[in-house]
PDB file of N, CA and C in Angstrom:
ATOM      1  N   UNK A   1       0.811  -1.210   0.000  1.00  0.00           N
ATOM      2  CA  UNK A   1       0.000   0.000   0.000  1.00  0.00           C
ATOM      3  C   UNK A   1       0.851   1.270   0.000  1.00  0.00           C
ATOM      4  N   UNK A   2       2.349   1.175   0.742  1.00  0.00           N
ATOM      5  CA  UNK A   2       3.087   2.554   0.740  1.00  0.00           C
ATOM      6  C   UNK A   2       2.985   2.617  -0.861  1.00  0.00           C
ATOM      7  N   UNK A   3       3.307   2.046  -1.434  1.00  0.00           N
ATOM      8  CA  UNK A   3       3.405   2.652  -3.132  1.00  0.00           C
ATOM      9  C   UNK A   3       2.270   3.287  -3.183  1.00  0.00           C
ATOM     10  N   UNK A   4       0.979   2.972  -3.550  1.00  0.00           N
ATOM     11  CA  UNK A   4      -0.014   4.140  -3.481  1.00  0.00           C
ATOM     12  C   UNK A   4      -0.193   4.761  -2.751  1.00  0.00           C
ATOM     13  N   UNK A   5       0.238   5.367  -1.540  1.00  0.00           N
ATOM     14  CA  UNK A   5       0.183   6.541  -0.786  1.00  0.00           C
ATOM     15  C   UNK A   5       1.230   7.022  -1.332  1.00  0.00           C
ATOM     16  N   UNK A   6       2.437   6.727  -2.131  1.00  0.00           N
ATOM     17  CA  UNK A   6       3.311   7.432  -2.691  1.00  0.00           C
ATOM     18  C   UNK A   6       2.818   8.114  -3.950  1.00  0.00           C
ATOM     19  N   UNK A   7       2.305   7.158  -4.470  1.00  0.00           N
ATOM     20  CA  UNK A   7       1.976   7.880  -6.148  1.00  0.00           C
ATOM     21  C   UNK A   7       1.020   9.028  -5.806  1.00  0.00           C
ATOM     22  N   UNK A   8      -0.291   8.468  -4.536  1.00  0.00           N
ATOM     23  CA  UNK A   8      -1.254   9.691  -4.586  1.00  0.00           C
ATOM     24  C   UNK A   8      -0.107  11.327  -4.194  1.00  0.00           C
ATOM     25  N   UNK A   9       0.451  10.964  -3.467  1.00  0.00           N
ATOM     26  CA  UNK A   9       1.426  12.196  -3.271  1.00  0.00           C
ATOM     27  C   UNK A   9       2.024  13.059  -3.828  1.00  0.00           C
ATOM     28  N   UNK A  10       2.848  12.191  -5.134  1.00  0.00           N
ATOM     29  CA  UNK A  10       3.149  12.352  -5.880  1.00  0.00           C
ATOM     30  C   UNK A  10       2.739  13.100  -7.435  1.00  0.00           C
ATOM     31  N   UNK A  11       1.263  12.900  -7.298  1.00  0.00           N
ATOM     32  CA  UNK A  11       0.143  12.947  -8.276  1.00  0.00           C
ATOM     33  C   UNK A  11      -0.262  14.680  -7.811  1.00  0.00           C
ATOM     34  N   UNK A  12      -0.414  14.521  -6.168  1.00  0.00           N
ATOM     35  CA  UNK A  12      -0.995  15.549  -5.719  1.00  0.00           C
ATOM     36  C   UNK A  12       0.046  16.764  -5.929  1.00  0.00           C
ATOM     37  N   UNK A  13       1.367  16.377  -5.643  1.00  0.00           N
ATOM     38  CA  UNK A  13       2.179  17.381  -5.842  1.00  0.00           C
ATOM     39  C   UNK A  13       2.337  17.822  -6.981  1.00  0.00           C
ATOM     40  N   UNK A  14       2.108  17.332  -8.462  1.00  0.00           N
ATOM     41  CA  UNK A  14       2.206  17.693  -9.416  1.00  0.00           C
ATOM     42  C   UNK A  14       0.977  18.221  -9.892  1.00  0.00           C
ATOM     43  N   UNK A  15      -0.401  17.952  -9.525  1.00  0.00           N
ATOM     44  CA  UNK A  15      -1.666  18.598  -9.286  1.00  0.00           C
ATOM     45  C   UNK A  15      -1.290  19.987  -9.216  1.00  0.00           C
ATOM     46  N   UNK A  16      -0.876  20.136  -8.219  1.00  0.00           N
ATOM     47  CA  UNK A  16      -0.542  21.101  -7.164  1.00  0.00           C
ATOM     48  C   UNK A  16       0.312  22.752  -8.069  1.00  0.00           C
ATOM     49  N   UNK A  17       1.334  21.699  -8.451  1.00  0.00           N
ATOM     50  CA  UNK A  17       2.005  22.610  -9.525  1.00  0.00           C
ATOM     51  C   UNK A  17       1.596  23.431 -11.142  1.00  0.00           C
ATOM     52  N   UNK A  18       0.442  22.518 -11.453  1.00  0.00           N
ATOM     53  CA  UNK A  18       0.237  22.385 -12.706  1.00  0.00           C
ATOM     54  C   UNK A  18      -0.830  23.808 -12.320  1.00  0.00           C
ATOM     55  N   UNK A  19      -1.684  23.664 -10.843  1.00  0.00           N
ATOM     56  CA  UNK A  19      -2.498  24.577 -10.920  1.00  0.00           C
ATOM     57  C   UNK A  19      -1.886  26.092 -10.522  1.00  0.00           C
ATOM     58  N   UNK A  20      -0.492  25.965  -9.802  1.00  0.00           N
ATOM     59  CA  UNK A  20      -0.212  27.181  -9.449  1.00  0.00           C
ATOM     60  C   UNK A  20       0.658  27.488 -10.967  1.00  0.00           C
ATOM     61  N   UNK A  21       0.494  26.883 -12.418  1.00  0.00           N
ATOM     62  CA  UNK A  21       1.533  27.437 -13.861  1.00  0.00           C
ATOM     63  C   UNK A  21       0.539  27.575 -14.756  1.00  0.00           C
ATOM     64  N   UNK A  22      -0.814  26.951 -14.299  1.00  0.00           N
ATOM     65  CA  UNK A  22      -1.631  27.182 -15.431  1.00  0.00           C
ATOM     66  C   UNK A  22      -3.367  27.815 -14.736  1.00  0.00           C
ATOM     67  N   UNK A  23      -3.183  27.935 -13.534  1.00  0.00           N
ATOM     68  CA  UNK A  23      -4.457  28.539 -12.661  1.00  0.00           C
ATOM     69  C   UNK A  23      -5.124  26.897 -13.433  1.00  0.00           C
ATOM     70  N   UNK A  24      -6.124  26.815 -11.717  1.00  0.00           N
ATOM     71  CA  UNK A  24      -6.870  25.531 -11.670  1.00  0.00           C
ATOM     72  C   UNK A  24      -7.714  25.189 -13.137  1.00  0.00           C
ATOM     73  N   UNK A  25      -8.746  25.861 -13.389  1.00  0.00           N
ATOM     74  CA  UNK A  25      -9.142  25.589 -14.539  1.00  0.00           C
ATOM     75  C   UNK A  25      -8.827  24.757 -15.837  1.00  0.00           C
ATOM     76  N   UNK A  26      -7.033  25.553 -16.500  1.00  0.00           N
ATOM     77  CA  UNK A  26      -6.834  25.118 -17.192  1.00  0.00           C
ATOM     78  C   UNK A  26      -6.137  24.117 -16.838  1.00  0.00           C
ATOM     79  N   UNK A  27      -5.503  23.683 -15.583  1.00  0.00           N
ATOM     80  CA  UNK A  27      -4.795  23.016 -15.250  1.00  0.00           C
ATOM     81  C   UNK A  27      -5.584  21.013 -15.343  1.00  0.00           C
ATOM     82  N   UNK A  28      -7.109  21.255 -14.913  1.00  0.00           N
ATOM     83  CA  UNK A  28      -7.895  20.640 -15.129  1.00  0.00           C
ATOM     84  C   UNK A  28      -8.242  19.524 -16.475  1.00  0.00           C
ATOM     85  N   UNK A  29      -7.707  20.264 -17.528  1.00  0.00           N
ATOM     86  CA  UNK A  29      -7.767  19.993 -18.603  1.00  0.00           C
ATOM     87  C   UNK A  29      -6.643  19.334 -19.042  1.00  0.00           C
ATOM     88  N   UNK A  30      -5.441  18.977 -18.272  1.00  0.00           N
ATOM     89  CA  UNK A  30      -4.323  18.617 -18.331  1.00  0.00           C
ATOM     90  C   UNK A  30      -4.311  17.114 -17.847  1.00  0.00           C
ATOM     91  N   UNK A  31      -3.363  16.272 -18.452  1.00  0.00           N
ATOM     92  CA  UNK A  31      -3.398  15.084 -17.305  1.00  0.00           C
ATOM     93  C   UNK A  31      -1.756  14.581 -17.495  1.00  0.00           C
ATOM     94  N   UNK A  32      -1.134  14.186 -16.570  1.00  0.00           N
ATOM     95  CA  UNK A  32      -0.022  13.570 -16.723  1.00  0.00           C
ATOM     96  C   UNK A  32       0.404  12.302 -17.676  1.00  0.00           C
ATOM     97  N   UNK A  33       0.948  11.998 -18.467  1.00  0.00           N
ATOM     98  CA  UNK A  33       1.464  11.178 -19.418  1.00  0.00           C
ATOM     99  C   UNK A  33       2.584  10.278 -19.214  1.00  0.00           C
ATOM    100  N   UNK A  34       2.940   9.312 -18.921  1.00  0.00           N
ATOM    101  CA  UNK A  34       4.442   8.688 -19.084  1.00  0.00           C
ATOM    102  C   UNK A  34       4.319   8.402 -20.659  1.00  0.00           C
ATOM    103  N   UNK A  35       5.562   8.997 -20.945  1.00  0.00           N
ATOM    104  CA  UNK A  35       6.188   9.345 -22.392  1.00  0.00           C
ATOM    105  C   UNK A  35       6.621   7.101 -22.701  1.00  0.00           C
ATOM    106  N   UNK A  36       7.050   6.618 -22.143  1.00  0.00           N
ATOM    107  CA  UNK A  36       7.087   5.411 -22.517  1.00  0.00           C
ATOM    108  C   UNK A  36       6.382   4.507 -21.209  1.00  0.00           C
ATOM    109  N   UNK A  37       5.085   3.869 -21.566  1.00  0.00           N
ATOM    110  CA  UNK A  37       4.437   3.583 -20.710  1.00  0.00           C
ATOM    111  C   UNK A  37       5.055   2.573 -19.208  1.00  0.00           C
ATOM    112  N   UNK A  38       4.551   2.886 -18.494  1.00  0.00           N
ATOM    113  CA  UNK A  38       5.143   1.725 -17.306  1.00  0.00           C
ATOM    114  C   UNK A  38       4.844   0.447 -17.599  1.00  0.00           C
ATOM    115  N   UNK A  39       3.760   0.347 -18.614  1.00  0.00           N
ATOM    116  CA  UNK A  39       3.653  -1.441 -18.713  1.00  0.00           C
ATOM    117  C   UNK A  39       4.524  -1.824 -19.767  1.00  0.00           C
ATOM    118  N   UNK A  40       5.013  -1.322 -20.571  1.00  0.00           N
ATOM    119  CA  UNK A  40       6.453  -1.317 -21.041  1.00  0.00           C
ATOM    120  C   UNK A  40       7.339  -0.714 -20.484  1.00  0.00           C
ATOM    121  N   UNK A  41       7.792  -0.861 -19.026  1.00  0.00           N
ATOM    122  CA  UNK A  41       8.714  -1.194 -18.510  1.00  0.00           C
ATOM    123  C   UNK A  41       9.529   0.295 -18.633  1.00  0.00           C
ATOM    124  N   UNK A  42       8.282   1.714 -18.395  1.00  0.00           N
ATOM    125  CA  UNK A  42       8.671   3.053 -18.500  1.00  0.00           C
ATOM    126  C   UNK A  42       8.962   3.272 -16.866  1.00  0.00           C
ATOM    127  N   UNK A  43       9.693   3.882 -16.451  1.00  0.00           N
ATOM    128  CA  UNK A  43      10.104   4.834 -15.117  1.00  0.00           C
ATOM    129  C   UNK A  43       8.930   5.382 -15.289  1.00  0.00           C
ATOM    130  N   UNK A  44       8.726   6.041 -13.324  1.00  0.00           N
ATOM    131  CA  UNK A  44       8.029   7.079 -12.729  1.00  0.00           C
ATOM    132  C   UNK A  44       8.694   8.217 -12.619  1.00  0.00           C
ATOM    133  N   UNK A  45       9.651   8.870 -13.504  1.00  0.00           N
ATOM    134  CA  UNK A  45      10.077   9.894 -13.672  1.00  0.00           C
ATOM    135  C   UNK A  45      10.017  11.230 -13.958  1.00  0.00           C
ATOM    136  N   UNK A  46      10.465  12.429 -13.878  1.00  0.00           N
ATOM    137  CA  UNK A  46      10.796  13.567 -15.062  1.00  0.00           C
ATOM    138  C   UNK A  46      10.587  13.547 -16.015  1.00  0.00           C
ATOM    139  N   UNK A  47      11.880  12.710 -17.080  1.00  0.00           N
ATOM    140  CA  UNK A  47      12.520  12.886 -17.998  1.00  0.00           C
ATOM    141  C   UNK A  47      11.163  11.841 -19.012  1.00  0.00           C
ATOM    142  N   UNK A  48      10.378  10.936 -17.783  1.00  0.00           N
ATOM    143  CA  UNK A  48       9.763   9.943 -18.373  1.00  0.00           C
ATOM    144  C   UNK A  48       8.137  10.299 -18.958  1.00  0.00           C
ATOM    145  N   UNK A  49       7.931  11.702 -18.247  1.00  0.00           N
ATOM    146  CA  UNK A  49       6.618  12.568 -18.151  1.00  0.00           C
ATOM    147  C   UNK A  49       6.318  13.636 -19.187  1.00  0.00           C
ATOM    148  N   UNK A  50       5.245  13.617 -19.357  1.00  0.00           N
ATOM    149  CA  UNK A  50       4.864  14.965 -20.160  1.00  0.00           C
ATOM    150  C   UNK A  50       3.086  15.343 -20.216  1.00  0.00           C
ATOM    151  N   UNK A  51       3.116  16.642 -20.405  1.00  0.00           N
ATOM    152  CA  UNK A  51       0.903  16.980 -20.037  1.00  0.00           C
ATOM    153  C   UNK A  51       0.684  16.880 -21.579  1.00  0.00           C
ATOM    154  N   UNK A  52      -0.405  16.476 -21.394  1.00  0.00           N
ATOM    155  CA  UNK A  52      -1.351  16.175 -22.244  1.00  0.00           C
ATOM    156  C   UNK A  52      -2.901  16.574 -22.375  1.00  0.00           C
ATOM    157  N   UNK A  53      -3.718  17.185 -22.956  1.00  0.00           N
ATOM    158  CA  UNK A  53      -4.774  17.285 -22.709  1.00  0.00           C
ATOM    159  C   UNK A  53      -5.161  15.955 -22.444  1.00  0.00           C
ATOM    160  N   UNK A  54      -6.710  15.983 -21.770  1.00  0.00           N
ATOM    161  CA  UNK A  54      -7.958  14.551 -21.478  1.00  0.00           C
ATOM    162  C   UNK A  54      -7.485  14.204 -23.220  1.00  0.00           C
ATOM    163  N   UNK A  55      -7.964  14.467 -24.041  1.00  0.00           N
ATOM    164  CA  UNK A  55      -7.978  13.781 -24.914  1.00  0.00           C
ATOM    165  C   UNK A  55      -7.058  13.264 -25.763  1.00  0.00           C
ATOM    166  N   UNK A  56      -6.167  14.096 -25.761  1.00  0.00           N
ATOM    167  CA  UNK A  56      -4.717  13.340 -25.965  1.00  0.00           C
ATOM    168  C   UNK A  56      -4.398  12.166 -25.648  1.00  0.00           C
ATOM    169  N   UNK A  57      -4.125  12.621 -24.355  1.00  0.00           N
ATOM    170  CA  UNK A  57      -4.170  11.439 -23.195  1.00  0.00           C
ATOM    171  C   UNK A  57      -4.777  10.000 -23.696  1.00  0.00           C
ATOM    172  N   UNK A  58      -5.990   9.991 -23.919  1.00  0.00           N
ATOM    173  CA  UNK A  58      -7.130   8.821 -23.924  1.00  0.00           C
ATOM    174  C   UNK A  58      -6.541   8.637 -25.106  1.00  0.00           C
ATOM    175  N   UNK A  59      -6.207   9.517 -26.512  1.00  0.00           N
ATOM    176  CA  UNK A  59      -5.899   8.589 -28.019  1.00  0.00           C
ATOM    177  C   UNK A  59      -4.424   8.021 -27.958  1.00  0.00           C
ATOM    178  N   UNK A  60      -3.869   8.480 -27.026  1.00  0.00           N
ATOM    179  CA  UNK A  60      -2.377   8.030 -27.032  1.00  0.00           C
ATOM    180  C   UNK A  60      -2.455   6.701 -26.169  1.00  0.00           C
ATOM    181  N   UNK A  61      -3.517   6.295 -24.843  1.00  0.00           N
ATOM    182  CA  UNK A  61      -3.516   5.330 -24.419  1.00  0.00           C
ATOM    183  C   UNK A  61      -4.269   3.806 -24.649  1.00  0.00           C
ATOM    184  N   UNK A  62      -5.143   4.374 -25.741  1.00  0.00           N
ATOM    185  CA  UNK A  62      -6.226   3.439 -26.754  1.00  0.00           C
ATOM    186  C   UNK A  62      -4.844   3.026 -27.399  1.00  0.00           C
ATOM    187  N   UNK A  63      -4.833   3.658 -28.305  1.00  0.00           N
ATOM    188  CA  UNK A  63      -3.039   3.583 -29.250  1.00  0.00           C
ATOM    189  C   UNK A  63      -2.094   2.411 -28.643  1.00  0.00           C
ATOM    190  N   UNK A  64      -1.509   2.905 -27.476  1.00  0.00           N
ATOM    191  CA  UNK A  64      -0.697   1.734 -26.474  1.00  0.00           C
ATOM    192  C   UNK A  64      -1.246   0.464 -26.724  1.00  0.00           C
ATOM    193  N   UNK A  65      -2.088   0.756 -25.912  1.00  0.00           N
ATOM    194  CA  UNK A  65      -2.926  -0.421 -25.742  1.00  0.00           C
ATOM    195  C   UNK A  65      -3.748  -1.615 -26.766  1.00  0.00           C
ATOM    196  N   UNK A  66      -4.214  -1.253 -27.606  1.00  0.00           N
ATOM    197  CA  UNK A  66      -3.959  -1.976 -28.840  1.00  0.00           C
ATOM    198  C   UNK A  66      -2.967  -2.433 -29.530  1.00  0.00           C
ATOM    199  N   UNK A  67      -1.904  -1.497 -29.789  1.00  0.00           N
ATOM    200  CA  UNK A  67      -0.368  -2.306 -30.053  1.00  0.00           C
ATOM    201  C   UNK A  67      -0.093  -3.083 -29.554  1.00  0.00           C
ATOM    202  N   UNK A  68       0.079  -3.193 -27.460  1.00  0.00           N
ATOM    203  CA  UNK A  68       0.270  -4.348 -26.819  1.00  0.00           C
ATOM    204  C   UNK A  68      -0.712  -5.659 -27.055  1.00  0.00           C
ATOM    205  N   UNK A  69      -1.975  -5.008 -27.038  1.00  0.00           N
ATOM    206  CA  UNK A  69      -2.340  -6.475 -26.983  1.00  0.00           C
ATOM    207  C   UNK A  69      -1.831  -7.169 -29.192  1.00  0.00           C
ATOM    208  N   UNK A  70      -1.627  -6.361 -29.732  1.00  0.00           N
ATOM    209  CA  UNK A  70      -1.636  -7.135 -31.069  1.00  0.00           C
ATOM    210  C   UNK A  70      -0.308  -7.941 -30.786  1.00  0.00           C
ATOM    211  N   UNK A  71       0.645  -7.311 -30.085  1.00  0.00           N
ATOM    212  CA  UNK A  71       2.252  -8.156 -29.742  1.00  0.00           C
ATOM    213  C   UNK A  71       1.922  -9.008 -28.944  1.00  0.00           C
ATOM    214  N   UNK A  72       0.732  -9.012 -28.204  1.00  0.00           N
ATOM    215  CA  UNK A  72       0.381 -10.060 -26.837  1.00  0.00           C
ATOM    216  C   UNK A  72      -0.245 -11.099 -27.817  1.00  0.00           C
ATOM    217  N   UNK A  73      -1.070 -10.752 -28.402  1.00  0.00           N
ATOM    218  CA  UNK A  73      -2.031 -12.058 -29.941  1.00  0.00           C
ATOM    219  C   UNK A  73      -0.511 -12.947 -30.316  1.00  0.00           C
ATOM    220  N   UNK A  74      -0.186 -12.062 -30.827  1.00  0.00           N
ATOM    221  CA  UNK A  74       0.863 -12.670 -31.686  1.00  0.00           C
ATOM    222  C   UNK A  74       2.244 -13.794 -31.066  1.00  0.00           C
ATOM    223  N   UNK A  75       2.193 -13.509 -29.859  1.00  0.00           N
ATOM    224  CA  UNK A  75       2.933 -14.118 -28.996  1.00  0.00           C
ATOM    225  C   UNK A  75       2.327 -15.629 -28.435  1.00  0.00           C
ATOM    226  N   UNK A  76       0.862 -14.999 -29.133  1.00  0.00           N
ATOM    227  CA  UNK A  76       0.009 -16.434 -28.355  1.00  0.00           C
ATOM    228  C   UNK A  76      -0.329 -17.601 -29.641  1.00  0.00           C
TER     229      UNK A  76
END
């Protein structure tokens, strides 16, 4: 469970930031990204992060996620 009391922390602190660079509103509209996903074996990093709008977000993770499972088919 410490890992998720870490990430929420973690999440919150960058919450936190996004609303004091972009005032809450637009900040809202933002969501955090790992640039190479953790289920491919991406870091919880910096260098590993980037914002994205909601919808970005969602076509870039449909995207992932279909690729994996076509390498997961294919493996089977």
């Amino acid at each position: 469970m410490k890992v998720n009391n870490n990430k929420r922390k973690y999440n919150s602190k960058i919450r936190k930031k996004l609303n004091k660079l972009f005032g809450k509103k637009k900040a809202q509209e933002l969501e955090v990204d790992h640039i190479k996903p953790l289920a491919d074996g991406g870091k919880d990093t910096k260098k590993n992060i980037q914002l994205l709008t909601k919808k970005e977000h969602l076509e870039k993770t449909t995207m992932e996620n279909k690729k994996r499972n076509k390498l997961k088919n294919r493996k089977s």
